[in-house]
PDB file of N, CA and C in Angstrom:
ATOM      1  N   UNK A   1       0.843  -1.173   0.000  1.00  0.00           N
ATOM      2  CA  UNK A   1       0.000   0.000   0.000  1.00  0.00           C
ATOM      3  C   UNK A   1       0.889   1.238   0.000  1.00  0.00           C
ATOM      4  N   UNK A   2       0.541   2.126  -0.384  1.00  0.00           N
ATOM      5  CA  UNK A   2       1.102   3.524  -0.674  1.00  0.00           C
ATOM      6  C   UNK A   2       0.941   4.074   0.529  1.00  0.00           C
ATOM      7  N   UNK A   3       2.064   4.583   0.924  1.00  0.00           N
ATOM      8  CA  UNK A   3       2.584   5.681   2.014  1.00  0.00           C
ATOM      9  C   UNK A   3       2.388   6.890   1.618  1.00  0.00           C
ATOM     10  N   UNK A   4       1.488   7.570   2.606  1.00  0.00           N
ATOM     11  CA  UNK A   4       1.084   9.164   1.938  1.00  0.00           C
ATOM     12  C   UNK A   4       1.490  10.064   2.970  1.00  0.00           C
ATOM     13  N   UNK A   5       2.085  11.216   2.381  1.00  0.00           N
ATOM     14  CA  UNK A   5       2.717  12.293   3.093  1.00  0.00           C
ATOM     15  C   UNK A   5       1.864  13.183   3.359  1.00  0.00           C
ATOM     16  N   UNK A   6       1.835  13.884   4.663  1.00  0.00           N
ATOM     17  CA  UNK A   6       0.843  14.734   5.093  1.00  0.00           C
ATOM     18  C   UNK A   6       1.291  16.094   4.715  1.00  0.00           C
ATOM     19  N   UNK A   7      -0.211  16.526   4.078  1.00  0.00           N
ATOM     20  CA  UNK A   7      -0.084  17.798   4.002  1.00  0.00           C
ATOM     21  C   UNK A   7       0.070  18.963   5.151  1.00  0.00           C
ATOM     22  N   UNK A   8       0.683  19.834   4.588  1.00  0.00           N
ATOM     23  CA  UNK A   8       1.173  21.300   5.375  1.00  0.00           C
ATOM     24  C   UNK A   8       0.320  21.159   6.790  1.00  0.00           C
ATOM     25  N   UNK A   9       0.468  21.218   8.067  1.00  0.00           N
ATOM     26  CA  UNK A   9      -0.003  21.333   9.044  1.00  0.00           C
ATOM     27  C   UNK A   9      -0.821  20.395   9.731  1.00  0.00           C
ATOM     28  N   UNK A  10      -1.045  19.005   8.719  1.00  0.00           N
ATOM     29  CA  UNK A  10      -1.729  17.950   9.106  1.00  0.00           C
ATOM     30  C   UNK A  10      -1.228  16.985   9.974  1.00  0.00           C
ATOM     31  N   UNK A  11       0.301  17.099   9.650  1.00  0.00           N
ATOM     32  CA  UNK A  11       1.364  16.071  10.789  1.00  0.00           C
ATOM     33  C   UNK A  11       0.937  16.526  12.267  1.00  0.00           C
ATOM     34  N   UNK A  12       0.725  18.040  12.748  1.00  0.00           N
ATOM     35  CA  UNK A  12       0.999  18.216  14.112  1.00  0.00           C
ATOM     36  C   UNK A  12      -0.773  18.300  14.775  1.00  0.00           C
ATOM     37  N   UNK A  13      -1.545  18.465  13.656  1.00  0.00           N
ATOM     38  CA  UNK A  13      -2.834  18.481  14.355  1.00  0.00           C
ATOM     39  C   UNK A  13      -3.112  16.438  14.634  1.00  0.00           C
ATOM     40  N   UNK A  14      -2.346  15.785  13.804  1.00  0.00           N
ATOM     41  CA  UNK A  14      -2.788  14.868  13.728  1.00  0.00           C
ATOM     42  C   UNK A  14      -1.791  13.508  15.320  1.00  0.00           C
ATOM     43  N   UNK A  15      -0.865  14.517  15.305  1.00  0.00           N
ATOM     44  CA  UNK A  15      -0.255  14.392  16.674  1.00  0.00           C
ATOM     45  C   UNK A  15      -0.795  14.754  17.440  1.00  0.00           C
ATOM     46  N   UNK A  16      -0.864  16.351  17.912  1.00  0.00           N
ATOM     47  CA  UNK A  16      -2.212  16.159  18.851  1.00  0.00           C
ATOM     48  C   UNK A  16      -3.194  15.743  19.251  1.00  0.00           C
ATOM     49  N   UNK A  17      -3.736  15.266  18.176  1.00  0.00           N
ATOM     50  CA  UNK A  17      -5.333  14.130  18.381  1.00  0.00           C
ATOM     51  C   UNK A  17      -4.682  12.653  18.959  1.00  0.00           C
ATOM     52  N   UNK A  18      -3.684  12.042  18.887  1.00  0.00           N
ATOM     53  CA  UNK A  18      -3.192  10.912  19.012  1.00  0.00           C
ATOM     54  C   UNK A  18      -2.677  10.958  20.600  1.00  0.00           C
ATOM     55  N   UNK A  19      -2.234  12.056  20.792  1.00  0.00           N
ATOM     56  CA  UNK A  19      -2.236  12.502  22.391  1.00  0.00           C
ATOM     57  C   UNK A  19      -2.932  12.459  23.297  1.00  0.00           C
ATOM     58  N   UNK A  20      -4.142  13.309  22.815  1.00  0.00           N
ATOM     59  CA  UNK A  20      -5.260  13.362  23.594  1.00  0.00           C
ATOM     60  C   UNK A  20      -5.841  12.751  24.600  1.00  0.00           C
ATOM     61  N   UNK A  21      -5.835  12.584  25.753  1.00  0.00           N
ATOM     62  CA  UNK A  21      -6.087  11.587  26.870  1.00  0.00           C
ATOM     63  C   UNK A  21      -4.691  10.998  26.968  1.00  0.00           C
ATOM     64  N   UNK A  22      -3.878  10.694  26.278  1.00  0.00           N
ATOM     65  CA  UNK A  22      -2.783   9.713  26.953  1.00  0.00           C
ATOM     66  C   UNK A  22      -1.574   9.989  26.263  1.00  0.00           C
ATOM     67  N   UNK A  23      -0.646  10.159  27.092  1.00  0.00           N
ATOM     68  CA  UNK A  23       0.873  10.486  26.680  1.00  0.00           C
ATOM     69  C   UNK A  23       1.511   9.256  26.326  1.00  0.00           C
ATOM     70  N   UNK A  24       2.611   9.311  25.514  1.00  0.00           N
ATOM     71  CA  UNK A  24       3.325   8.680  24.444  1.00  0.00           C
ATOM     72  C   UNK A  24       4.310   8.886  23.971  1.00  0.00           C
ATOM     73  N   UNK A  25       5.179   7.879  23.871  1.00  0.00           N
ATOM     74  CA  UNK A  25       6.256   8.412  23.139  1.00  0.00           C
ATOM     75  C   UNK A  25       6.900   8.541  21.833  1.00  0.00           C
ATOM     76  N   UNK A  26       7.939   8.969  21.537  1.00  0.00           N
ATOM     77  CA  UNK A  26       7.752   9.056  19.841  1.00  0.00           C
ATOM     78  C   UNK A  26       7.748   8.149  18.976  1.00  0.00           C
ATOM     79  N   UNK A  27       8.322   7.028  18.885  1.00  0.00           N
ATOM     80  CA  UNK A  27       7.880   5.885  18.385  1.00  0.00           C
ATOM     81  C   UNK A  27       6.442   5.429  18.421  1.00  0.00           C
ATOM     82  N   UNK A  28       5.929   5.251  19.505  1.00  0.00           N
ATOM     83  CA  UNK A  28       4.526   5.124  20.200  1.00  0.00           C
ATOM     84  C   UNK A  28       3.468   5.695  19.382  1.00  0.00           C
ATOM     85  N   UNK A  29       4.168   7.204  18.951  1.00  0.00           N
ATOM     86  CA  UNK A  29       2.768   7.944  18.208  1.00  0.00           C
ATOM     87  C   UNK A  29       3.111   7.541  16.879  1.00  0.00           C
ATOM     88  N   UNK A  30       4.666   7.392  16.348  1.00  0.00           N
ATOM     89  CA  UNK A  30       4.051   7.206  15.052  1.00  0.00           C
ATOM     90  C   UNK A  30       3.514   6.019  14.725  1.00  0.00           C
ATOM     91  N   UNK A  31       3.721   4.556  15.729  1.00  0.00           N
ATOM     92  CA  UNK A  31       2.688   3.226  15.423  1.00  0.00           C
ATOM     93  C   UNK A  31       1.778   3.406  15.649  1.00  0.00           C
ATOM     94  N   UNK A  32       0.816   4.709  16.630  1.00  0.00           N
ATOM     95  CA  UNK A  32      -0.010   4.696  16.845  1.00  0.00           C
ATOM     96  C   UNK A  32      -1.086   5.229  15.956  1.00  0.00           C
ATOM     97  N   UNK A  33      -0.207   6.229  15.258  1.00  0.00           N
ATOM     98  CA  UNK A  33      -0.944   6.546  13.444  1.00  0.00           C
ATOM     99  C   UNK A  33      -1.038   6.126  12.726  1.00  0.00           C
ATOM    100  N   UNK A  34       0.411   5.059  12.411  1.00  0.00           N
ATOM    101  CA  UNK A  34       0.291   4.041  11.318  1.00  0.00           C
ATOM    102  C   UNK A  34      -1.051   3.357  11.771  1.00  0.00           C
ATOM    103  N   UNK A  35      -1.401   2.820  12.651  1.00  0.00           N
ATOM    104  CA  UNK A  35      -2.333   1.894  13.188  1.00  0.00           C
ATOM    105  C   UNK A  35      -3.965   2.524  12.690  1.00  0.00           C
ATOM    106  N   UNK A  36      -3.995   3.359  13.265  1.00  0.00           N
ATOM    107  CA  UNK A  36      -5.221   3.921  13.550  1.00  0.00           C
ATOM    108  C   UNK A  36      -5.389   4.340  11.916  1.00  0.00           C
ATOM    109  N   UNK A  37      -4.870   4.363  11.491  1.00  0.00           N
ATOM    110  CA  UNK A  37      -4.943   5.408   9.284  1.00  0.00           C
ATOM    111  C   UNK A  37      -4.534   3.659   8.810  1.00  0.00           C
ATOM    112  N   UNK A  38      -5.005   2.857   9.463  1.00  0.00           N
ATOM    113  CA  UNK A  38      -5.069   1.391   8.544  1.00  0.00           C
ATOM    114  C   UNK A  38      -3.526   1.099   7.641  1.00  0.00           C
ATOM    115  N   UNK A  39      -2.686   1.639   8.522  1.00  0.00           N
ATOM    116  CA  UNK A  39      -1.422   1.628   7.762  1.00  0.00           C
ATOM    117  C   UNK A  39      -1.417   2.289   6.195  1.00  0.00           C
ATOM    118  N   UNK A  40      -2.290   3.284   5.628  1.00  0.00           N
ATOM    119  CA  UNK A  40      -1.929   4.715   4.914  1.00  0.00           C
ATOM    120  C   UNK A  40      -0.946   5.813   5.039  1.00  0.00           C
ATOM    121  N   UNK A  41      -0.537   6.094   6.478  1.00  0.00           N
ATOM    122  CA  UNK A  41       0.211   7.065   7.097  1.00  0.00           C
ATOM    123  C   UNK A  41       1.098   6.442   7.684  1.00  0.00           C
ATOM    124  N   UNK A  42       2.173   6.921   7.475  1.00  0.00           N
ATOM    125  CA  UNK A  42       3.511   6.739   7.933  1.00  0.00           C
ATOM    126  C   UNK A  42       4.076   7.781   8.070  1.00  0.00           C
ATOM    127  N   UNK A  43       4.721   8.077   9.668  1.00  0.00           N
ATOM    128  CA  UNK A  43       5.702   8.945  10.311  1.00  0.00           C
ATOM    129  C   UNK A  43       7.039   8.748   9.985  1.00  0.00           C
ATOM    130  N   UNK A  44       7.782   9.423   9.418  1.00  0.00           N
ATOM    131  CA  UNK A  44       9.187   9.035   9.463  1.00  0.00           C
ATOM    132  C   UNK A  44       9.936   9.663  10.731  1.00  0.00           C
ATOM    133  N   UNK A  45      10.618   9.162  11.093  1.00  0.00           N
ATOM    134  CA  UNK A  45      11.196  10.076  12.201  1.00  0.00           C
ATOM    135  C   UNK A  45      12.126  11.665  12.027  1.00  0.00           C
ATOM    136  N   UNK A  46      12.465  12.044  10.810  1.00  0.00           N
ATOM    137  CA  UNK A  46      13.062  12.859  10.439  1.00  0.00           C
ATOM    138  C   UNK A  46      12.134  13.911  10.455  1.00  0.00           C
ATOM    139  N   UNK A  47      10.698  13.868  10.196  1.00  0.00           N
ATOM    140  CA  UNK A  47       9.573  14.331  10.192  1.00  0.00           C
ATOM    141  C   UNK A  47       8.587  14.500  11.953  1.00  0.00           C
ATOM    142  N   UNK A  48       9.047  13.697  12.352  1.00  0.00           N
ATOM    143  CA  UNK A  48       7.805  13.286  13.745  1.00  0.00           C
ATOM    144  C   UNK A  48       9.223  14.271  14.636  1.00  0.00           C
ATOM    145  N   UNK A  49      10.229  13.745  14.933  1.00  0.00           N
ATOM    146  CA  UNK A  49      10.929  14.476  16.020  1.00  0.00           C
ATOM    147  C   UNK A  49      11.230  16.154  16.292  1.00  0.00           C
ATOM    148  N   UNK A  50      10.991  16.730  15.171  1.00  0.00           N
ATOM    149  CA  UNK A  50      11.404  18.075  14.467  1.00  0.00           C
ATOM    150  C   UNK A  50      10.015  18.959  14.942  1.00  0.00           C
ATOM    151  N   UNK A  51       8.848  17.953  14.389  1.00  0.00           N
ATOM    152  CA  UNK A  51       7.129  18.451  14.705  1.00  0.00           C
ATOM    153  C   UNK A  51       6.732  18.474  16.536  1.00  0.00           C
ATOM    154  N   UNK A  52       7.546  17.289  17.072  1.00  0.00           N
ATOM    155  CA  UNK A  52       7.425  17.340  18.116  1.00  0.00           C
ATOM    156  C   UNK A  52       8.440  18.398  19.302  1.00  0.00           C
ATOM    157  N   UNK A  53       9.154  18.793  18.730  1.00  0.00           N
ATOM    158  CA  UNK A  53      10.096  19.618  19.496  1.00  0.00           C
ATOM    159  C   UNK A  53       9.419  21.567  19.043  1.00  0.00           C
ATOM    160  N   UNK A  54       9.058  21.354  17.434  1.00  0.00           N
ATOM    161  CA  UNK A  54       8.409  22.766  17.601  1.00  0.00           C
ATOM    162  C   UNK A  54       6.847  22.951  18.169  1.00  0.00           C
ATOM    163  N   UNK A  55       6.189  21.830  18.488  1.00  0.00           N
ATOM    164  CA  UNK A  55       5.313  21.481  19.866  1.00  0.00           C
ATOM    165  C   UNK A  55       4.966  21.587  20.686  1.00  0.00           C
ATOM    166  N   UNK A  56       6.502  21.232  21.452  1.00  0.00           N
ATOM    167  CA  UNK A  56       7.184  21.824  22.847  1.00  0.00           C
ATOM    168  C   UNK A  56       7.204  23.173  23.184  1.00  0.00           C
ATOM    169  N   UNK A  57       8.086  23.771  22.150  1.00  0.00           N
ATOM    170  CA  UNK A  57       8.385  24.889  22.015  1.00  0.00           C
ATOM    171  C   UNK A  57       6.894  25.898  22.231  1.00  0.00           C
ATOM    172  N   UNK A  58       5.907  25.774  21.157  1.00  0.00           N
ATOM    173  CA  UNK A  58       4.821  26.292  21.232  1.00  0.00           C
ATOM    174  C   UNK A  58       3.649  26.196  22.322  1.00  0.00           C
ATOM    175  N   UNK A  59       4.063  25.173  22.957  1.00  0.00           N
ATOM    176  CA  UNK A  59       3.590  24.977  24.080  1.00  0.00           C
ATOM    177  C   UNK A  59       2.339  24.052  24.383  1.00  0.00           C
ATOM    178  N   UNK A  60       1.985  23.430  22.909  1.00  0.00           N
ATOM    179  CA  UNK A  60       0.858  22.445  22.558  1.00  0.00           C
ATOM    180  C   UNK A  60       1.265  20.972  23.600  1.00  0.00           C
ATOM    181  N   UNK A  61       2.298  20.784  23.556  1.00  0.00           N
ATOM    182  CA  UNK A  61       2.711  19.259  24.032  1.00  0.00           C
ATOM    183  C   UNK A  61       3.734  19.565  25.121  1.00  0.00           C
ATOM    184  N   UNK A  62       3.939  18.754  26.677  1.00  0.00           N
ATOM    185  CA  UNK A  62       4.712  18.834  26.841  1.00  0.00           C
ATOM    186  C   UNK A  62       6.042  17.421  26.938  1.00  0.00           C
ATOM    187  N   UNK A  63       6.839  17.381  27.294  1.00  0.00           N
ATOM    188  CA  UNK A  63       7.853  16.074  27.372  1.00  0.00           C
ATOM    189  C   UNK A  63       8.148  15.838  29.025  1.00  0.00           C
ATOM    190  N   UNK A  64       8.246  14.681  29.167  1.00  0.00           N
ATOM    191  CA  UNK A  64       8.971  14.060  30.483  1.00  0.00           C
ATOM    192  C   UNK A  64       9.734  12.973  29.850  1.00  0.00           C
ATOM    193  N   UNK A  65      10.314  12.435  30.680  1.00  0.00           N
ATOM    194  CA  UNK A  65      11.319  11.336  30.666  1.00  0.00           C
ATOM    195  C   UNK A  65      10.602  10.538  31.640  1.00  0.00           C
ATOM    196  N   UNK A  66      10.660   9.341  31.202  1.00  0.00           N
ATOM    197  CA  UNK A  66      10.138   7.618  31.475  1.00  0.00           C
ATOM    198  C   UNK A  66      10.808   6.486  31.180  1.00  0.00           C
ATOM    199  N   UNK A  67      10.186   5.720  31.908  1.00  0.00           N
ATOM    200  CA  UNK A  67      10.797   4.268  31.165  1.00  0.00           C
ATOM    201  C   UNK A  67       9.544   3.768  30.268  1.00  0.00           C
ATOM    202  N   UNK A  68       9.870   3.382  29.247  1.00  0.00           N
ATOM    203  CA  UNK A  68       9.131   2.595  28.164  1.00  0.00           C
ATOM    204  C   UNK A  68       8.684   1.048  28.143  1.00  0.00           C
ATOM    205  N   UNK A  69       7.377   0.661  27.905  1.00  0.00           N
ATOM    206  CA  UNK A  69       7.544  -0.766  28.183  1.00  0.00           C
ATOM    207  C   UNK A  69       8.542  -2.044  27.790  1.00  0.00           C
ATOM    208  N   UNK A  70      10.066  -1.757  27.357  1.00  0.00           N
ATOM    209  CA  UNK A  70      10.968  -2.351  27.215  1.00  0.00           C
ATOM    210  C   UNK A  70      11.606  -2.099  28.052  1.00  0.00           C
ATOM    211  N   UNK A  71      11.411  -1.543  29.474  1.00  0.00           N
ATOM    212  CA  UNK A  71      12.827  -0.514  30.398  1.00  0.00           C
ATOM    213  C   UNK A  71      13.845  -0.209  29.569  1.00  0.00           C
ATOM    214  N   UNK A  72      13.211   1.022  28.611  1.00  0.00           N
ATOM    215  CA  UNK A  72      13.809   2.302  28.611  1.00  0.00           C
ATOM    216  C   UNK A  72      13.577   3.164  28.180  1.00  0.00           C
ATOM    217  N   UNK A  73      14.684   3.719  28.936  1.00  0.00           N
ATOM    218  CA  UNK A  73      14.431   5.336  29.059  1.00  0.00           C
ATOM    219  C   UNK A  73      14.012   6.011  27.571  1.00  0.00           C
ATOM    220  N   UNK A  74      12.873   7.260  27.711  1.00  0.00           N
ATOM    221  CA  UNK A  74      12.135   7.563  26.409  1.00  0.00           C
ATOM    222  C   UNK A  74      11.467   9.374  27.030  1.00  0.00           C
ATOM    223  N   UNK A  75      11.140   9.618  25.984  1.00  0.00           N
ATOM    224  CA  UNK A  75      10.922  10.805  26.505  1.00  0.00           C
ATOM    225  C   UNK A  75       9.272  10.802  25.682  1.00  0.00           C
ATOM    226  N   UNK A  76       8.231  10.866  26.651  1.00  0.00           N
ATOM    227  CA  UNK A  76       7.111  10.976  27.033  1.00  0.00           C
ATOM    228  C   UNK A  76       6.223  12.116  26.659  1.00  0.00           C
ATOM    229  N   UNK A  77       5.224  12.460  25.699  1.00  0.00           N
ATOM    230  CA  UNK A  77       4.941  13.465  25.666  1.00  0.00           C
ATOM    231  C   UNK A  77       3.349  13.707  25.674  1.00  0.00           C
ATOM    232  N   UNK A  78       2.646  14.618  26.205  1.00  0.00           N
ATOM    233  CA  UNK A  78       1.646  14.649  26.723  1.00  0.00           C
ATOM    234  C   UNK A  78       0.542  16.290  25.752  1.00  0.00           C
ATOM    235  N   UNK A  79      -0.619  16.149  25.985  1.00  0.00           N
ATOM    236  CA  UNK A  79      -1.327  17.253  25.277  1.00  0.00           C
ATOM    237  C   UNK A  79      -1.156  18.607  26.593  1.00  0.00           C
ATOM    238  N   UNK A  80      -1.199  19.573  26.367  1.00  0.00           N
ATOM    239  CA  UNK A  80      -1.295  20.544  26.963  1.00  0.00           C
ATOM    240  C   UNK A  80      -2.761  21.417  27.300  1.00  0.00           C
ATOM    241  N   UNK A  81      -3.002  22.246  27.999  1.00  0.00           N
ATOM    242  CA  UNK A  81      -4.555  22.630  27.931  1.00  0.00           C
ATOM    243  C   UNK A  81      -4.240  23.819  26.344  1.00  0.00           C
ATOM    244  N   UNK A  82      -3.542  24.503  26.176  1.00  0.00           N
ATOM    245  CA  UNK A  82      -3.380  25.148  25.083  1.00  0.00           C
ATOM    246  C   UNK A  82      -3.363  24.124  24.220  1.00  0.00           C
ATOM    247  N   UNK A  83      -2.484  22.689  24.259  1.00  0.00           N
ATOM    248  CA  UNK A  83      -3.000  21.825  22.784  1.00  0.00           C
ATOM    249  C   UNK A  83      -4.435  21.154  22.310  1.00  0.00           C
ATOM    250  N   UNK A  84      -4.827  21.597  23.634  1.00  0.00           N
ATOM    251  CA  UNK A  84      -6.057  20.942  23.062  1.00  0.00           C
ATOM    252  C   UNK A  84      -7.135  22.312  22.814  1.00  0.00           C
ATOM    253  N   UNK A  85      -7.266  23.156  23.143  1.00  0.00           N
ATOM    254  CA  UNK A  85      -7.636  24.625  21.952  1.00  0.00           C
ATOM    255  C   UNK A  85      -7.283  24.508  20.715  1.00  0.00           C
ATOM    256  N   UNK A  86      -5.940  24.185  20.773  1.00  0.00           N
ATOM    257  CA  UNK A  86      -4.967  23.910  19.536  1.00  0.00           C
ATOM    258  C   UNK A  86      -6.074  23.007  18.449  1.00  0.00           C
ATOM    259  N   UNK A  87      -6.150  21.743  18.921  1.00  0.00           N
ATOM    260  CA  UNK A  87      -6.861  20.803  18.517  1.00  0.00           C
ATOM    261  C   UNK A  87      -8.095  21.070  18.158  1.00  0.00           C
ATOM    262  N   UNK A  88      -9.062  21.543  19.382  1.00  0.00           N
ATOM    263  CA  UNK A  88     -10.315  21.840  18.603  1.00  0.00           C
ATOM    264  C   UNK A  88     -10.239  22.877  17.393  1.00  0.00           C
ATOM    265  N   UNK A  89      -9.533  23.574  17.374  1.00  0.00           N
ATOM    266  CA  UNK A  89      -9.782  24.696  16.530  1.00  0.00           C
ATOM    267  C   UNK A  89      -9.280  24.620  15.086  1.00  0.00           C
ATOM    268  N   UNK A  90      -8.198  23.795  15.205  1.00  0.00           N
ATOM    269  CA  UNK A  90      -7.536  23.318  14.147  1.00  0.00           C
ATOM    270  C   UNK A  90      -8.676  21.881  13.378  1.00  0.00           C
ATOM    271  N   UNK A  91      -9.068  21.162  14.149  1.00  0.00           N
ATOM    272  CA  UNK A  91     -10.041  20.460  14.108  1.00  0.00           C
ATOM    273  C   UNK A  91     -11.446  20.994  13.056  1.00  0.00           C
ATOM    274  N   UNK A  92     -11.734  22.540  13.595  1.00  0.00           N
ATOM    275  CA  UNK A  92     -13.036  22.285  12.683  1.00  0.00           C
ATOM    276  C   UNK A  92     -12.208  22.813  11.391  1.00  0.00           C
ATOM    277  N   UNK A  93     -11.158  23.816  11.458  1.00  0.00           N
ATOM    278  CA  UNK A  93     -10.759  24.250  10.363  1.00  0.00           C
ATOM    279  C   UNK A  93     -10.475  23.326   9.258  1.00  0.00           C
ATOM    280  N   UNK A  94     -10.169  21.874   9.653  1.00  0.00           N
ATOM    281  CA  UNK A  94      -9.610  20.658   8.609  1.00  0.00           C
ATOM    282  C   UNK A  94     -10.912  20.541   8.260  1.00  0.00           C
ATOM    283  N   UNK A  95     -11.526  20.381   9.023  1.00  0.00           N
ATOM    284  CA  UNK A  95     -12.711  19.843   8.653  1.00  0.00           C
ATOM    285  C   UNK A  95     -13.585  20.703   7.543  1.00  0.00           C
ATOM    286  N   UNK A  96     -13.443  21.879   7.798  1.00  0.00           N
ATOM    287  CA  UNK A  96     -14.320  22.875   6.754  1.00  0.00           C
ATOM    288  C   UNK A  96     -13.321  22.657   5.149  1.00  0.00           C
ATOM    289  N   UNK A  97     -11.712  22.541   5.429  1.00  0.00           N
ATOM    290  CA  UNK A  97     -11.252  22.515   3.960  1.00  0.00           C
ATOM    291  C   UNK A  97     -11.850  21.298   3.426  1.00  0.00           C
ATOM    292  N   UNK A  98     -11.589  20.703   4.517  1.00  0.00           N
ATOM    293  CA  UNK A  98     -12.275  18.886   3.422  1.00  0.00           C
ATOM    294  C   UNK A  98     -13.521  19.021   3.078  1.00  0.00           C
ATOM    295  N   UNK A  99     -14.725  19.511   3.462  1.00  0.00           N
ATOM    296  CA  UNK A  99     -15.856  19.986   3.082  1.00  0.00           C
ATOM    297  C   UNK A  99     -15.696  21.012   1.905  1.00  0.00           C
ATOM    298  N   UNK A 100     -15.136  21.964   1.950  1.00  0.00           N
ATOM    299  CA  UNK A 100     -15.138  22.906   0.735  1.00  0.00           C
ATOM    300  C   UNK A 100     -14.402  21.905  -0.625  1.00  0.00           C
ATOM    301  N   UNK A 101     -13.068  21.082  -0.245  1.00  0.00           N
ATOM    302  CA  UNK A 101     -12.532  20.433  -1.525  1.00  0.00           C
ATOM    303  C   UNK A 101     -13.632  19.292  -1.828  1.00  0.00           C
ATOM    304  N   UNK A 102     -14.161  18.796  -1.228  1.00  0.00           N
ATOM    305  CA  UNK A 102     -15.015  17.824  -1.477  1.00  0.00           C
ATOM    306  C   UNK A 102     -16.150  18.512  -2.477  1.00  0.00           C
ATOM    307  N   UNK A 103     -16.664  19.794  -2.037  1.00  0.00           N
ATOM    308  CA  UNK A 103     -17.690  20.573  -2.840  1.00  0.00           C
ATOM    309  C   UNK A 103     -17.094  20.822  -4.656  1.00  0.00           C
ATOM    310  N   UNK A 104     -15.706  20.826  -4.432  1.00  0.00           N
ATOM    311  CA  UNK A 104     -15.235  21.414  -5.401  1.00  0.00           C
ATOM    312  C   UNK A 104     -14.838  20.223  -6.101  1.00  0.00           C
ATOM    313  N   UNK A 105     -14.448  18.477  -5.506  1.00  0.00           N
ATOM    314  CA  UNK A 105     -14.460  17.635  -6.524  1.00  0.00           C
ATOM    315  C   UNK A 105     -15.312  17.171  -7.010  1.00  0.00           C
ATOM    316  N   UNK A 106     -16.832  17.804  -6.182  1.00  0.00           N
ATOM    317  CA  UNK A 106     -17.810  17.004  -6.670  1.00  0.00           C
ATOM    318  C   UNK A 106     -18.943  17.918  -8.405  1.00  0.00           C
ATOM    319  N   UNK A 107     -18.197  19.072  -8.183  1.00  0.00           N
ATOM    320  CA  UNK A 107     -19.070  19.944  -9.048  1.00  0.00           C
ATOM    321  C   UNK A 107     -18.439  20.014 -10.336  1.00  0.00           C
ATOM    322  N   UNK A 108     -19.241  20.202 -11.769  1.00  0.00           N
ATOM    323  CA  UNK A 108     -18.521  20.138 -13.014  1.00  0.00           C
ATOM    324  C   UNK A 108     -17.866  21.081 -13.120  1.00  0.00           C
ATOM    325  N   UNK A 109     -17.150  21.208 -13.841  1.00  0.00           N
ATOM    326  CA  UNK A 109     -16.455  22.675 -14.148  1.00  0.00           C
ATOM    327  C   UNK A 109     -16.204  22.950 -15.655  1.00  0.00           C
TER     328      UNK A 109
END
C-alpha cells in the first residue's frame, strides 16, 4: 500500500489528536498513526521528532522522561490545555477545507 505524506499542518494536528487523553512516546505515536490510518500514514522520524520539538516549544505538548515498556528510558509526551484549543480549533478548520474540496471535486467545471 502507498505511504502518503501529510499535508502542510496535518502532521501536528494529527499528533495532537493521538495525544489526547494519553501520553506517548515518539515511536509510540508514530505506530499509533500508522495503526489507527489502517497503515496509509507513515511517520518518518526525520519528520515526527522536528514536529514534536516545535510542539514543545509552542507549548501544545509537553515532554517528560520515562521508562518505556521495554525498560527504557524515552521521553514521554503529553497534550497541553493550550494543545487541546490547539486541537479543537484546528479540528473544525480541517474539517471545513475537506468539506469545501469535497464541494469542489464534486461539481462540473
Amino acid at each position: 500500500m502507498t505511504k502518503h505524506i501529510f499535508p502542510q499542518g496535518a502532521l501536528e494536528l494529527v499528533i495532537i489528536r493521538v495525544l489526547q487523553g494519553t501520553a506517548n512516546h515518539g515511536w509510540g505515536i508514530a505506530q499509533k498513526i500508522h495503526l489507527i490510518s489502517n497503515d496509509v500514514l507513515k511517520v518518518e522520524e526525520g519528520s515526527l521528532y522536528p514536529a514534536l520539538a516545535r510542539m514543545v516549544q509552542k507549548g501544545w505538548i509537553k515532554a517528560e522522561w520515562g521508562t518505556s515498556e521495554n525498560n527504557r528510558r524515552a521521553k514521554y509526551y503529553s497534550l497541553t490545555k493550550l494543545g487541546q484549543k490547539r486541537l479543537n480549533s484546528e479540528k473544525q478548520n480541517w474539517e471545513a477545507m475537506v468539506a469545501a474540496i469535497a464541494v469542489i471535486l464534486g461539481t462540473e467545471c
